[in-house]
PDB file of N, CA and C in Angstrom:
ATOM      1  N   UNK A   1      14.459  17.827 -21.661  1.00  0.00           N
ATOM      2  CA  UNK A   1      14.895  16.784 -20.749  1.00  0.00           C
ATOM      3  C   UNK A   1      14.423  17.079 -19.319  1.00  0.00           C
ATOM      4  N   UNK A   2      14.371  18.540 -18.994  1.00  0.00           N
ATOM      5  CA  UNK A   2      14.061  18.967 -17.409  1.00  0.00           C
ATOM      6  C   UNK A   2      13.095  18.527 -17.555  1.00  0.00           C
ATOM      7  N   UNK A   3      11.681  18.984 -18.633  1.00  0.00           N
ATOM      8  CA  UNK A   3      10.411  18.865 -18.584  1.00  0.00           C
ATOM      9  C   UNK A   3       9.799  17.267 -18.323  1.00  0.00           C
ATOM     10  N   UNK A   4      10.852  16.170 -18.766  1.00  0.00           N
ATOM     11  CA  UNK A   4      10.854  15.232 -18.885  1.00  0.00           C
ATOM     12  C   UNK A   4      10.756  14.318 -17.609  1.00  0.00           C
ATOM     13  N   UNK A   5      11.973  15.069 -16.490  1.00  0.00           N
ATOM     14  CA  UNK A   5      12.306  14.698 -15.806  1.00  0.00           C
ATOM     15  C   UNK A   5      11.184  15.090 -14.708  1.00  0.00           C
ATOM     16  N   UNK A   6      11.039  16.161 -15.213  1.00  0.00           N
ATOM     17  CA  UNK A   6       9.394  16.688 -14.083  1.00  0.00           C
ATOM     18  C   UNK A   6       8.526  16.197 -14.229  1.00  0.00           C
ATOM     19  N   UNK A   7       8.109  15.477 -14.912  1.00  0.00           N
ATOM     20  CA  UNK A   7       6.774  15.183 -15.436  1.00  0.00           C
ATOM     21  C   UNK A   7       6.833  13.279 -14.236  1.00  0.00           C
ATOM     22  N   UNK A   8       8.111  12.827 -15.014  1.00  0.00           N
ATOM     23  CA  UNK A   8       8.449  11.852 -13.966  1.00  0.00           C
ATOM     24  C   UNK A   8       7.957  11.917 -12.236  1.00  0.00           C
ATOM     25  N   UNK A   9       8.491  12.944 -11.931  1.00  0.00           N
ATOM     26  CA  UNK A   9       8.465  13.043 -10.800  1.00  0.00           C
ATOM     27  C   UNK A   9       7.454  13.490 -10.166  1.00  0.00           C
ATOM     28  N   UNK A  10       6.217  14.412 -10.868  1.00  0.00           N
ATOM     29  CA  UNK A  10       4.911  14.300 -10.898  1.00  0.00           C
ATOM     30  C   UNK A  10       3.880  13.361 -10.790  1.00  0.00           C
ATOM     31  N   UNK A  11       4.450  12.213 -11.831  1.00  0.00           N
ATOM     32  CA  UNK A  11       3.629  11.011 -12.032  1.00  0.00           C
ATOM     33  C   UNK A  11       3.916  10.062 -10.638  1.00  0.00           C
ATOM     34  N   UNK A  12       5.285  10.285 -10.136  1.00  0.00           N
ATOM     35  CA  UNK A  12       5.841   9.307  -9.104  1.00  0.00           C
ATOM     36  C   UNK A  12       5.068  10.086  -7.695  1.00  0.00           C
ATOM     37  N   UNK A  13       5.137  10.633  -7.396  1.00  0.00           N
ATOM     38  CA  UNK A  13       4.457  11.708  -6.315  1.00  0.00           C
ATOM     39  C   UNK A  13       3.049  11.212  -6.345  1.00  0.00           C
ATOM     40  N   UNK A  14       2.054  11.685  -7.460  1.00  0.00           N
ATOM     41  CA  UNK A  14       0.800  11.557  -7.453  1.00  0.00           C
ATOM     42  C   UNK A  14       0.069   9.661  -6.930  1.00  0.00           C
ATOM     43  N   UNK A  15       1.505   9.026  -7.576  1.00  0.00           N
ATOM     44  CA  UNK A  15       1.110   6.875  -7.331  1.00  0.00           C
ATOM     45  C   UNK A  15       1.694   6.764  -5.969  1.00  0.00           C
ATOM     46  N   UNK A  16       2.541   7.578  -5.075  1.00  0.00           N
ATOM     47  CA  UNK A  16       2.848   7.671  -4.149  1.00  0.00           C
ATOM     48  C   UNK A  16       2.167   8.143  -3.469  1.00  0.00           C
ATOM     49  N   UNK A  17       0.765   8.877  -3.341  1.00  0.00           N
ATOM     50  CA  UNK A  17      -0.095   9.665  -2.731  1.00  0.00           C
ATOM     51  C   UNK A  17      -1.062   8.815  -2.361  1.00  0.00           C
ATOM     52  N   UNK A  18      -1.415   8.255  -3.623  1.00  0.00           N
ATOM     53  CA  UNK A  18      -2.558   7.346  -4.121  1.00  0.00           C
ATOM     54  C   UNK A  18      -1.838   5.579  -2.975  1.00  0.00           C
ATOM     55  N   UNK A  19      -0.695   5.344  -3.214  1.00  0.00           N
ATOM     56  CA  UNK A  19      -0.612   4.202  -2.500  1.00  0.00           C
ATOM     57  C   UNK A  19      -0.722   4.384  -0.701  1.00  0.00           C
ATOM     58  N   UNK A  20      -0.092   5.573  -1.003  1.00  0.00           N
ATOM     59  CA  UNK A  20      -0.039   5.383   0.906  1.00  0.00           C
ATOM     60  C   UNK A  20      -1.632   5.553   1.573  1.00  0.00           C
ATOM     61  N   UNK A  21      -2.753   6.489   0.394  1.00  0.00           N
ATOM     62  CA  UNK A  21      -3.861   6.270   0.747  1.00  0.00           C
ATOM     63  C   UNK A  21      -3.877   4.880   1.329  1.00  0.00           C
ATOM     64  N   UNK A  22      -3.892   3.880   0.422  1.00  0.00           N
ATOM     65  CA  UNK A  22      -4.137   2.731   0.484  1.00  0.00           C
ATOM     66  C   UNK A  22      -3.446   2.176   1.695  1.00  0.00           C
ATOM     67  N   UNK A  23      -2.356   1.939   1.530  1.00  0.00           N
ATOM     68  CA  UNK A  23      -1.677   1.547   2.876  1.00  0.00           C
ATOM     69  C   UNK A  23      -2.145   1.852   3.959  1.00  0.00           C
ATOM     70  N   UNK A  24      -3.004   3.343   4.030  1.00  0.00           N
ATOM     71  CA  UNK A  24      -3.268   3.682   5.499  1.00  0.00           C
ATOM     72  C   UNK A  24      -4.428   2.994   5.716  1.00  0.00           C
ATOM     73  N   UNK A  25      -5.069   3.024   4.712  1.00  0.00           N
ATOM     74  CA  UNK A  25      -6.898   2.470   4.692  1.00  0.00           C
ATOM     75  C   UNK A  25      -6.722   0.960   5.198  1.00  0.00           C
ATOM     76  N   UNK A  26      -5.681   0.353   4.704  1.00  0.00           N
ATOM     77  CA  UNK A  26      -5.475  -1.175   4.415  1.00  0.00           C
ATOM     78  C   UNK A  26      -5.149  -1.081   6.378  1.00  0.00           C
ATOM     79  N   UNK A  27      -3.956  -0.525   6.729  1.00  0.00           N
ATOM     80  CA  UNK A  27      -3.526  -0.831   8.682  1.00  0.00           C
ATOM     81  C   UNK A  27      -4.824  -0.512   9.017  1.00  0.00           C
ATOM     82  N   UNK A  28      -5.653   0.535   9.231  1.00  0.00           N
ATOM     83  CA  UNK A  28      -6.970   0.916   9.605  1.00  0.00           C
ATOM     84  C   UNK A  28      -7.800  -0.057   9.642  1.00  0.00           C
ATOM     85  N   UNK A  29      -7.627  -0.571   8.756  1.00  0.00           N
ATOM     86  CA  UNK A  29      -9.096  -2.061   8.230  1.00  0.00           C
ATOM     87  C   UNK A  29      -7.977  -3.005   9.333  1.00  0.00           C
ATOM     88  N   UNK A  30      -6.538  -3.605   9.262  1.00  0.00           N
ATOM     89  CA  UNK A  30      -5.855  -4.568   9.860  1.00  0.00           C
ATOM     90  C   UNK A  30      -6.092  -4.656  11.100  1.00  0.00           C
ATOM     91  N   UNK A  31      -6.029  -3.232  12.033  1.00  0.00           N
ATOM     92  CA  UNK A  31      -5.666  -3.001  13.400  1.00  0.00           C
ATOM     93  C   UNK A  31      -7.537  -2.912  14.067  1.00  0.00           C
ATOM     94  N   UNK A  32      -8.454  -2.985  12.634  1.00  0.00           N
ATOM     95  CA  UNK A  32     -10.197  -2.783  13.340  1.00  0.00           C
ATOM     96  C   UNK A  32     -10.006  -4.215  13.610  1.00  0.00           C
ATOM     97  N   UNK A  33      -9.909  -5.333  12.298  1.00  0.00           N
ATOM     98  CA  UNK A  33     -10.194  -6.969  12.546  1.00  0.00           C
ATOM     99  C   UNK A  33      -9.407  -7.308  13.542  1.00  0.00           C
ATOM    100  N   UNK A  34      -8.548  -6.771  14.124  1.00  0.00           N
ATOM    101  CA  UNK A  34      -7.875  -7.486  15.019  1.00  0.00           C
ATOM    102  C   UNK A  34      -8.149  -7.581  16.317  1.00  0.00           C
ATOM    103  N   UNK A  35      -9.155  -6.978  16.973  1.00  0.00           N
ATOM    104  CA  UNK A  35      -9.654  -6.502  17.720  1.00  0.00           C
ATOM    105  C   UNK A  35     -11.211  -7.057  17.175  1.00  0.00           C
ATOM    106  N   UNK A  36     -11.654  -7.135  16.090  1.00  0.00           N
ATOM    107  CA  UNK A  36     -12.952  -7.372  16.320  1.00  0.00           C
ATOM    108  C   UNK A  36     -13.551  -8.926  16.373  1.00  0.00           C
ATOM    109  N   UNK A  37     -14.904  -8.863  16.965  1.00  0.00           N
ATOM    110  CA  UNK A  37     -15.357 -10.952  17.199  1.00  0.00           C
ATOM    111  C   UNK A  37     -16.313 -10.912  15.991  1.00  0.00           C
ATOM    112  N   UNK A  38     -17.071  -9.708  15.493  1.00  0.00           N
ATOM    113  CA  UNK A  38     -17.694 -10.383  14.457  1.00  0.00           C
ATOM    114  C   UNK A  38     -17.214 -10.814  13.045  1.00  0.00           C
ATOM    115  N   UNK A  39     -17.250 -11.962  13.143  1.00  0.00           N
ATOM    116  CA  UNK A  39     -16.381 -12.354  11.986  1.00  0.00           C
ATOM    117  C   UNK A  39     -17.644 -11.691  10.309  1.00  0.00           C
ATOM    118  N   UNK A  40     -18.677 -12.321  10.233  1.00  0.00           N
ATOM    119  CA  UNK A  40     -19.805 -11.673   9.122  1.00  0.00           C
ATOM    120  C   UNK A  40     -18.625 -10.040   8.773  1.00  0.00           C
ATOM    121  N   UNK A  41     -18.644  -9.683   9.888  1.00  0.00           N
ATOM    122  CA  UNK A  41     -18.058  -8.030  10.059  1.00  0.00           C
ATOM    123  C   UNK A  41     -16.676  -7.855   8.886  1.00  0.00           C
ATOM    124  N   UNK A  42     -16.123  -8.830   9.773  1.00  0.00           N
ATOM    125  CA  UNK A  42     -14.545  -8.975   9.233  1.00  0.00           C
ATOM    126  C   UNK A  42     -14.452  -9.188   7.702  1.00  0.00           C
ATOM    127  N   UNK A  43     -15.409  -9.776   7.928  1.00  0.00           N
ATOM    128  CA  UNK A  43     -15.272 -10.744   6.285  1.00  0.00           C
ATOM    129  C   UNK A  43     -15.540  -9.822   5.285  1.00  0.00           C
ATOM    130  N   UNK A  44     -16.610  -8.713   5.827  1.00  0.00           N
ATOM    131  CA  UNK A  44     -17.447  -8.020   4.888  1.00  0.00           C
ATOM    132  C   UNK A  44     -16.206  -6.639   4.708  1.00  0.00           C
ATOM    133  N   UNK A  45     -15.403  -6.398   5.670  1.00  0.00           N
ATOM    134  CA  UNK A  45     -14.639  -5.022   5.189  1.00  0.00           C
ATOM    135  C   UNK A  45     -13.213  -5.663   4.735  1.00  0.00           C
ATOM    136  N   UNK A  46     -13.110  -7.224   4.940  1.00  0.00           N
ATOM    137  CA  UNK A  46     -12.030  -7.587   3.876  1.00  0.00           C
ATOM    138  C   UNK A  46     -12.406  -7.383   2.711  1.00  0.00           C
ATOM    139  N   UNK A  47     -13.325  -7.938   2.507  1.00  0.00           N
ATOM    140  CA  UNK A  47     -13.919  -7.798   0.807  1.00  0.00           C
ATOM    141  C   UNK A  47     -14.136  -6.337   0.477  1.00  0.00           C
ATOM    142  N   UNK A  48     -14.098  -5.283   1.312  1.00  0.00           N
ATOM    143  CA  UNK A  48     -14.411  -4.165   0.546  1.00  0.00           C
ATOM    144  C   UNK A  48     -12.628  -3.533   0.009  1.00  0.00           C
ATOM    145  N   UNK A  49     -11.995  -4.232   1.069  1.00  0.00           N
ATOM    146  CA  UNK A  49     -10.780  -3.454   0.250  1.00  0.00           C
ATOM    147  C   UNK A  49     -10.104  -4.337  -0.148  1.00  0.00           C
ATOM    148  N   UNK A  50     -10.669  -5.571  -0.623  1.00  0.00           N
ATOM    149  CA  UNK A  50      -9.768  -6.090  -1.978  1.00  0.00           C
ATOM    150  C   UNK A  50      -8.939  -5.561  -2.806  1.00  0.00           C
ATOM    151  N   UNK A  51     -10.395  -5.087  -3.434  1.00  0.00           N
ATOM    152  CA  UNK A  51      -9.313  -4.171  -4.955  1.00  0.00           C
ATOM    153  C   UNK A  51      -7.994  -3.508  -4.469  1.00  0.00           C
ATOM    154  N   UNK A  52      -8.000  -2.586  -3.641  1.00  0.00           N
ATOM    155  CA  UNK A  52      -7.364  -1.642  -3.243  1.00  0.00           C
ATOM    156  C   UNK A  52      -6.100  -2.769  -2.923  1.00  0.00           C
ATOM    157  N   UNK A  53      -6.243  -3.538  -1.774  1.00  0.00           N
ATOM    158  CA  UNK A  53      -4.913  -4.417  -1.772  1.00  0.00           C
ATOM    159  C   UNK A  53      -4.370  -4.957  -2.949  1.00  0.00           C
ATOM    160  N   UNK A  54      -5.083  -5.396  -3.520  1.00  0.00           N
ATOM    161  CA  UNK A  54      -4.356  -5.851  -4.932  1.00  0.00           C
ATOM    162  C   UNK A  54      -3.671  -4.715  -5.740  1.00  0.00           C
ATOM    163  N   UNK A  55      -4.534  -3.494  -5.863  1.00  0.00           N
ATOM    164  CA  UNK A  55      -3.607  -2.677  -6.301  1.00  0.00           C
ATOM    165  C   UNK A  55      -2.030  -2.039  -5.935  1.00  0.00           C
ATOM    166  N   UNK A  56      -2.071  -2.771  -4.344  1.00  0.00           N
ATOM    167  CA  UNK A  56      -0.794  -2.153  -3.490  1.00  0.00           C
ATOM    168  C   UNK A  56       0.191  -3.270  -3.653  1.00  0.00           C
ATOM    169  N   UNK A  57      -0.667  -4.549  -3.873  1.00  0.00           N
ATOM    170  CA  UNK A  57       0.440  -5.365  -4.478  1.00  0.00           C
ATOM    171  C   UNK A  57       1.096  -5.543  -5.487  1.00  0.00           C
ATOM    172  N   UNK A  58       0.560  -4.740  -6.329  1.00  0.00           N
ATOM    173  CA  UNK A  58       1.128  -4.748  -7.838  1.00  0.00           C
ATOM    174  C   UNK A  58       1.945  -4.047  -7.585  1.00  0.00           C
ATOM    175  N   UNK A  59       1.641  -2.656  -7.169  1.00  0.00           N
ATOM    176  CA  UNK A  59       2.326  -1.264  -6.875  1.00  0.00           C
ATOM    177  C   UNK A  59       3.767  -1.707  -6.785  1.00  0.00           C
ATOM    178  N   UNK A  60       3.900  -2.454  -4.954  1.00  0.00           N
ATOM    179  CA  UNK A  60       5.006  -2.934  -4.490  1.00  0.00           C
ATOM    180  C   UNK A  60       5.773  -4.087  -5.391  1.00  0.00           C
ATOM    181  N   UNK A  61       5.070  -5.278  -5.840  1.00  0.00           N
ATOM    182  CA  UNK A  61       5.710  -5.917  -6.976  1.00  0.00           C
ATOM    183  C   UNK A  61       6.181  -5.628  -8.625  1.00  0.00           C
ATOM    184  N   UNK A  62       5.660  -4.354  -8.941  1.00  0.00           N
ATOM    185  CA  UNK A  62       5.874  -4.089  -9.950  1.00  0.00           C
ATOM    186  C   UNK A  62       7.253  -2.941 -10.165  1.00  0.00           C
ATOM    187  N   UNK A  63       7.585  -2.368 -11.161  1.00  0.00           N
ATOM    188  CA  UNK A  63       8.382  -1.614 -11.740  1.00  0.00           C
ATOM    189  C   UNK A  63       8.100  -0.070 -11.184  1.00  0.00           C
ATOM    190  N   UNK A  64       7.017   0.337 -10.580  1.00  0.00           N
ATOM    191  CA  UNK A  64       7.136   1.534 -10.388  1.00  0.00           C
ATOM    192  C   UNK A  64       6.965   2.109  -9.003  1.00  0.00           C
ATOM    193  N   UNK A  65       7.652   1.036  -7.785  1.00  0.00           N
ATOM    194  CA  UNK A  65       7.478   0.812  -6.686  1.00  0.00           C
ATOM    195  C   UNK A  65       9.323   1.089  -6.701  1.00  0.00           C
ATOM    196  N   UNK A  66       9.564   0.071  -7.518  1.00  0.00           N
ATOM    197  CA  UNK A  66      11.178   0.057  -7.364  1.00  0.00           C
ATOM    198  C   UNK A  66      11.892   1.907  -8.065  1.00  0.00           C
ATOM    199  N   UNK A  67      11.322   2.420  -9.397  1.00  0.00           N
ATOM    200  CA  UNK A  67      11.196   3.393  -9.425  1.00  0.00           C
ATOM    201  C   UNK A  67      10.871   4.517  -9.054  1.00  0.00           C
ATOM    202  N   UNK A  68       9.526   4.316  -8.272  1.00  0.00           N
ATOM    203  CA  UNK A  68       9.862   5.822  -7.193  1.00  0.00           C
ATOM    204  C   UNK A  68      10.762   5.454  -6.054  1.00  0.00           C
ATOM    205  N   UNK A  69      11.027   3.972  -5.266  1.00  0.00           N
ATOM    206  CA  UNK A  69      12.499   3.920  -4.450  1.00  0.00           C
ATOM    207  C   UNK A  69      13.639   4.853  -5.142  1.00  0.00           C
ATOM    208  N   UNK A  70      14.149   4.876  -6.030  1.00  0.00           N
ATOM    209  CA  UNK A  70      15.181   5.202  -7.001  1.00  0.00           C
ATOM    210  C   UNK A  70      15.052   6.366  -6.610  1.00  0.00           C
ATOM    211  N   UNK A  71      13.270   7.281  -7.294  1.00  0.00           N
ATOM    212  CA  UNK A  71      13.725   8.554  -6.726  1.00  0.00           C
ATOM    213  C   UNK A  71      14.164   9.179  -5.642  1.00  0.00           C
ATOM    214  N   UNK A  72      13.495   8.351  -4.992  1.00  0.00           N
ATOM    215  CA  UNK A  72      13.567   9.183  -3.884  1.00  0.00           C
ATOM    216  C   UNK A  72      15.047   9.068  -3.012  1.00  0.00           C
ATOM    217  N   UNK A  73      15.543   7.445  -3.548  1.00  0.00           N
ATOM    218  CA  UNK A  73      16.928   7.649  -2.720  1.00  0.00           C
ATOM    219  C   UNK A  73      18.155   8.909  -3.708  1.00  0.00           C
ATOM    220  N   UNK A  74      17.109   9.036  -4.691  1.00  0.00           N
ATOM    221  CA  UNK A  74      18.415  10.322  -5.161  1.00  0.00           C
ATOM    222  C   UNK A  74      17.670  11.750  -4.570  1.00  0.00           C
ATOM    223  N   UNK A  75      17.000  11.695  -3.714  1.00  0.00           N
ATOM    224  CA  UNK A  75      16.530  13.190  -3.219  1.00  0.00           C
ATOM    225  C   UNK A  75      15.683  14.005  -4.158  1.00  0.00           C
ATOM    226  N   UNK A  76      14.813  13.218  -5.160  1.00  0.00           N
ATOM    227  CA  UNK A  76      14.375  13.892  -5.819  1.00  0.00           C
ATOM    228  C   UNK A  76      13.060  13.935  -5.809  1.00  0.00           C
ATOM    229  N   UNK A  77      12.534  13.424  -4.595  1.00  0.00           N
ATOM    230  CA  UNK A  77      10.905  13.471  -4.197  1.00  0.00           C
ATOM    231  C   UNK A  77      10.471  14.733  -3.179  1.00  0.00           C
ATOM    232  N   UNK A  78       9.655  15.768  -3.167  1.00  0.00           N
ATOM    233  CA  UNK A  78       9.572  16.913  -2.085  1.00  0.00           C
ATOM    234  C   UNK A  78       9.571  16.041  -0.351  1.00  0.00           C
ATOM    235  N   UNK A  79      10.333  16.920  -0.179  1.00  0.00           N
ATOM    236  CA  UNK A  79      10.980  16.628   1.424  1.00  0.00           C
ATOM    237  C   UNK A  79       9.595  16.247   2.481  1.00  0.00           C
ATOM    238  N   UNK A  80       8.642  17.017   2.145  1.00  0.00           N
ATOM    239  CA  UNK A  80       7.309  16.585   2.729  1.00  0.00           C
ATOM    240  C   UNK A  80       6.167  15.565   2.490  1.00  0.00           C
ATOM    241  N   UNK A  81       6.608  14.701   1.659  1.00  0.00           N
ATOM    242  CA  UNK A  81       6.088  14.037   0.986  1.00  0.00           C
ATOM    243  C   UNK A  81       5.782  12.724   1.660  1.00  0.00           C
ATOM    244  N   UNK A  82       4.564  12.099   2.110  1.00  0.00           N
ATOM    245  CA  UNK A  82       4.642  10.757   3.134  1.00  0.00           C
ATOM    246  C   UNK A  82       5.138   9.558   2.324  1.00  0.00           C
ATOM    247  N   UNK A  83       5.659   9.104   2.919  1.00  0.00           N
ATOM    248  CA  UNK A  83       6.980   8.216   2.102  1.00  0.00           C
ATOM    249  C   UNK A  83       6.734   6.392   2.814  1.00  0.00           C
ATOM    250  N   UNK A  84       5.728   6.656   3.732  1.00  0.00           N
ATOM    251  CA  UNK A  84       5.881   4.951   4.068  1.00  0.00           C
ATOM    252  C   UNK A  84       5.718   3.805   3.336  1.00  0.00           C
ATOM    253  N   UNK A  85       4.884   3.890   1.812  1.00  0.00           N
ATOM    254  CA  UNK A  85       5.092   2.849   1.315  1.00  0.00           C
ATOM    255  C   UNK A  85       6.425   2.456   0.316  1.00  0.00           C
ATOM    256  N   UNK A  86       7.257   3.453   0.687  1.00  0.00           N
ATOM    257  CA  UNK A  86       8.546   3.216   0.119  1.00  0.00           C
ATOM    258  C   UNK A  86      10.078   2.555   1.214  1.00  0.00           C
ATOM    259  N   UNK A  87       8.532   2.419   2.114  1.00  0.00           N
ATOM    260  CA  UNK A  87      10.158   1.752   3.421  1.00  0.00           C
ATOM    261  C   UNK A  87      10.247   0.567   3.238  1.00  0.00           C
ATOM    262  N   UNK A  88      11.579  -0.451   3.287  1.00  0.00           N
ATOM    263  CA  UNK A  88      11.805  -1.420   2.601  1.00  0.00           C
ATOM    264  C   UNK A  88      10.557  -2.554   3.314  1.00  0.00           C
ATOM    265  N   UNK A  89      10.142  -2.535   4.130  1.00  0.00           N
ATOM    266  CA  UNK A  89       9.489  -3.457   4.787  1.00  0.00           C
ATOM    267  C   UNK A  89       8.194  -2.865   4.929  1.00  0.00           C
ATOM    268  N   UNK A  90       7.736  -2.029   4.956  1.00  0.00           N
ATOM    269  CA  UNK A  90       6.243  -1.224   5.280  1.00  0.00           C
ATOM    270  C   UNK A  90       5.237  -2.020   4.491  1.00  0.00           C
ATOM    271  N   UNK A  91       5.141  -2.218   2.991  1.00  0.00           N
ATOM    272  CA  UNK A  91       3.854  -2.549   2.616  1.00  0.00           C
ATOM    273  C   UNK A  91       3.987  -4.064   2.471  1.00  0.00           C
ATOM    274  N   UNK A  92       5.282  -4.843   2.863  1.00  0.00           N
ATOM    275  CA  UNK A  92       5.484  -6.264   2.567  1.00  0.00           C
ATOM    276  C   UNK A  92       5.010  -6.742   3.950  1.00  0.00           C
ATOM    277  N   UNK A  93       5.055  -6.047   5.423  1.00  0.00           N
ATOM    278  CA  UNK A  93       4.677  -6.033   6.508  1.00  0.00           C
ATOM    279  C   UNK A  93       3.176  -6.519   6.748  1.00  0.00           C
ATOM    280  N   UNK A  94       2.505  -4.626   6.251  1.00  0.00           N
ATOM    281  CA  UNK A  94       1.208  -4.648   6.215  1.00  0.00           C
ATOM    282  C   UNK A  94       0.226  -6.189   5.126  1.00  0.00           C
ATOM    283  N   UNK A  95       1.095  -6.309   4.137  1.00  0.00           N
ATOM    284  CA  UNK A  95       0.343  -7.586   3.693  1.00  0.00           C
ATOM    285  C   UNK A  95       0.530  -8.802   3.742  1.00  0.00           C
ATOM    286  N   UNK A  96       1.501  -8.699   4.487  1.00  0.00           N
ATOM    287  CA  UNK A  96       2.169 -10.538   5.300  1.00  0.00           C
ATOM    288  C   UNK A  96       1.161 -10.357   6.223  1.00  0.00           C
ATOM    289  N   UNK A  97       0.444  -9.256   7.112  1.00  0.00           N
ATOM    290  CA  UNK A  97      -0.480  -9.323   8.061  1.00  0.00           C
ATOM    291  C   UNK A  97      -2.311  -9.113   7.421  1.00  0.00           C
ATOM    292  N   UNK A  98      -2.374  -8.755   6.704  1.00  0.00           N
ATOM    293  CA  UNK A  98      -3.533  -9.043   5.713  1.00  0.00           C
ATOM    294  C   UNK A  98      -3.765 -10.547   5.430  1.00  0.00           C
ATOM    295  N   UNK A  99      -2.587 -10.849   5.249  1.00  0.00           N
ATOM    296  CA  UNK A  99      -2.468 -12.541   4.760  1.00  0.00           C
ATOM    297  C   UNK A  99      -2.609 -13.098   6.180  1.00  0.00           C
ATOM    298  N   UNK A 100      -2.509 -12.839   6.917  1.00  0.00           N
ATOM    299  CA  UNK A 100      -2.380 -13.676   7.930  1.00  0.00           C
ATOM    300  C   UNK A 100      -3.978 -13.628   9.113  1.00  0.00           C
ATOM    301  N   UNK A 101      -4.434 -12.488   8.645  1.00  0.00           N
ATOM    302  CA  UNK A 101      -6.619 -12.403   9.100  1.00  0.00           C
ATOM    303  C   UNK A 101      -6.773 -12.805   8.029  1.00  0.00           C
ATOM    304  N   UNK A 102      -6.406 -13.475   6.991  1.00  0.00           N
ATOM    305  CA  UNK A 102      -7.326 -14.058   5.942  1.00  0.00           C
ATOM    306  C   UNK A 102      -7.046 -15.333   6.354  1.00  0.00           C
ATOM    307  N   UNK A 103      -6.112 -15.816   6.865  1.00  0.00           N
ATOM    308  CA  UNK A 103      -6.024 -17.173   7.550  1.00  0.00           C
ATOM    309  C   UNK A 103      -6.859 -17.767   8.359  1.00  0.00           C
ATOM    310  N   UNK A 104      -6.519 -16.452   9.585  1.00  0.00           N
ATOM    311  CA  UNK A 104      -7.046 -16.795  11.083  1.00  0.00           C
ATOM    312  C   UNK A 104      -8.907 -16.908  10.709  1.00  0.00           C
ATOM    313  N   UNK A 105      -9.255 -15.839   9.676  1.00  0.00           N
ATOM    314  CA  UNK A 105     -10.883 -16.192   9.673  1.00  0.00           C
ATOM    315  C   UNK A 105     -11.034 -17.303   8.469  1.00  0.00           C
ATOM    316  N   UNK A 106     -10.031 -18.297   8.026  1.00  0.00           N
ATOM    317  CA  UNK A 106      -9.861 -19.340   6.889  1.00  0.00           C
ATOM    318  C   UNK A 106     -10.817 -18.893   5.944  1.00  0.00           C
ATOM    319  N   UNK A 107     -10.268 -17.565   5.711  1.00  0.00           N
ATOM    320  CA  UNK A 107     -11.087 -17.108   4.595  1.00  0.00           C
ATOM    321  C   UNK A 107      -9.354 -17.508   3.412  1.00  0.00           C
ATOM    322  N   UNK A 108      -9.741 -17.520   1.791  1.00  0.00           N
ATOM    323  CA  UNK A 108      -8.075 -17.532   0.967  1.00  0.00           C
ATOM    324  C   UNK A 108      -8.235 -16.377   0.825  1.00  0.00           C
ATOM    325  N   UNK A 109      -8.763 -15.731  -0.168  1.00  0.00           N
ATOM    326  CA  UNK A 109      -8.451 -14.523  -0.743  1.00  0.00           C
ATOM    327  C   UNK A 109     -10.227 -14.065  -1.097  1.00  0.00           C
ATOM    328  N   UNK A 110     -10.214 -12.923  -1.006  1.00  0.00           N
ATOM    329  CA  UNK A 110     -12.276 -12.595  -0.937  1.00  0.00           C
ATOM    330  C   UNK A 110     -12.157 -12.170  -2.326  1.00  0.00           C
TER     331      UNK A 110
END
């Protein structure tokens, strides 16, 4: 059951590593377009991190977004562990504002 429970918390750690990559890559790309005039520009590093957003949306809409929340509000994630895409508003933030330079350059979705 311990082994069980570790293995959990392994798997939750490692999609937690892997998302906040993303999250950081995703503000990085948000906070360049926002600031930048070439749109060709804009357009071209939205489309490169598509995938990656979509994957952060699943992440956050799916079952194992709400599950590592769980862990971690029982203290069972390492204390050092970067934790922002588990703040209730952090990645619903970052992609209400993704959504919103896909507007402003009336691009829908790349």
């Amino acid at each position: 059951m311990a082994k069980q429970k570790n293995s959990k918390i392994t798997e939750a750690v490692t999609r937690i590593q892997k998302m906040e990559m993303i999250l950081d890559k995703l503000l990085d790309t948000i906070s360049l377009l926002e600031n930048c005039e070439d749109q060709a520009a804009s357009s071209e590093r939205l489309s490169a991190i598509q995938k990656d957003v979509s994957k952060l949306e699943r992440y956050y809409e799916g079952r194992n977004w709400k599950a590592d929340f769980a862990l971690d509000e029982k203290g069972l994630l390492p204390a050092d562990l970067k934790r922002g895409v588990l703040s209730e508003d952090g990645i619903y933030n970052a992609l209400t504002r993704y959504e919103e330079l896909l507007d402003e350059m009336g691009t829908e979705e790349i």
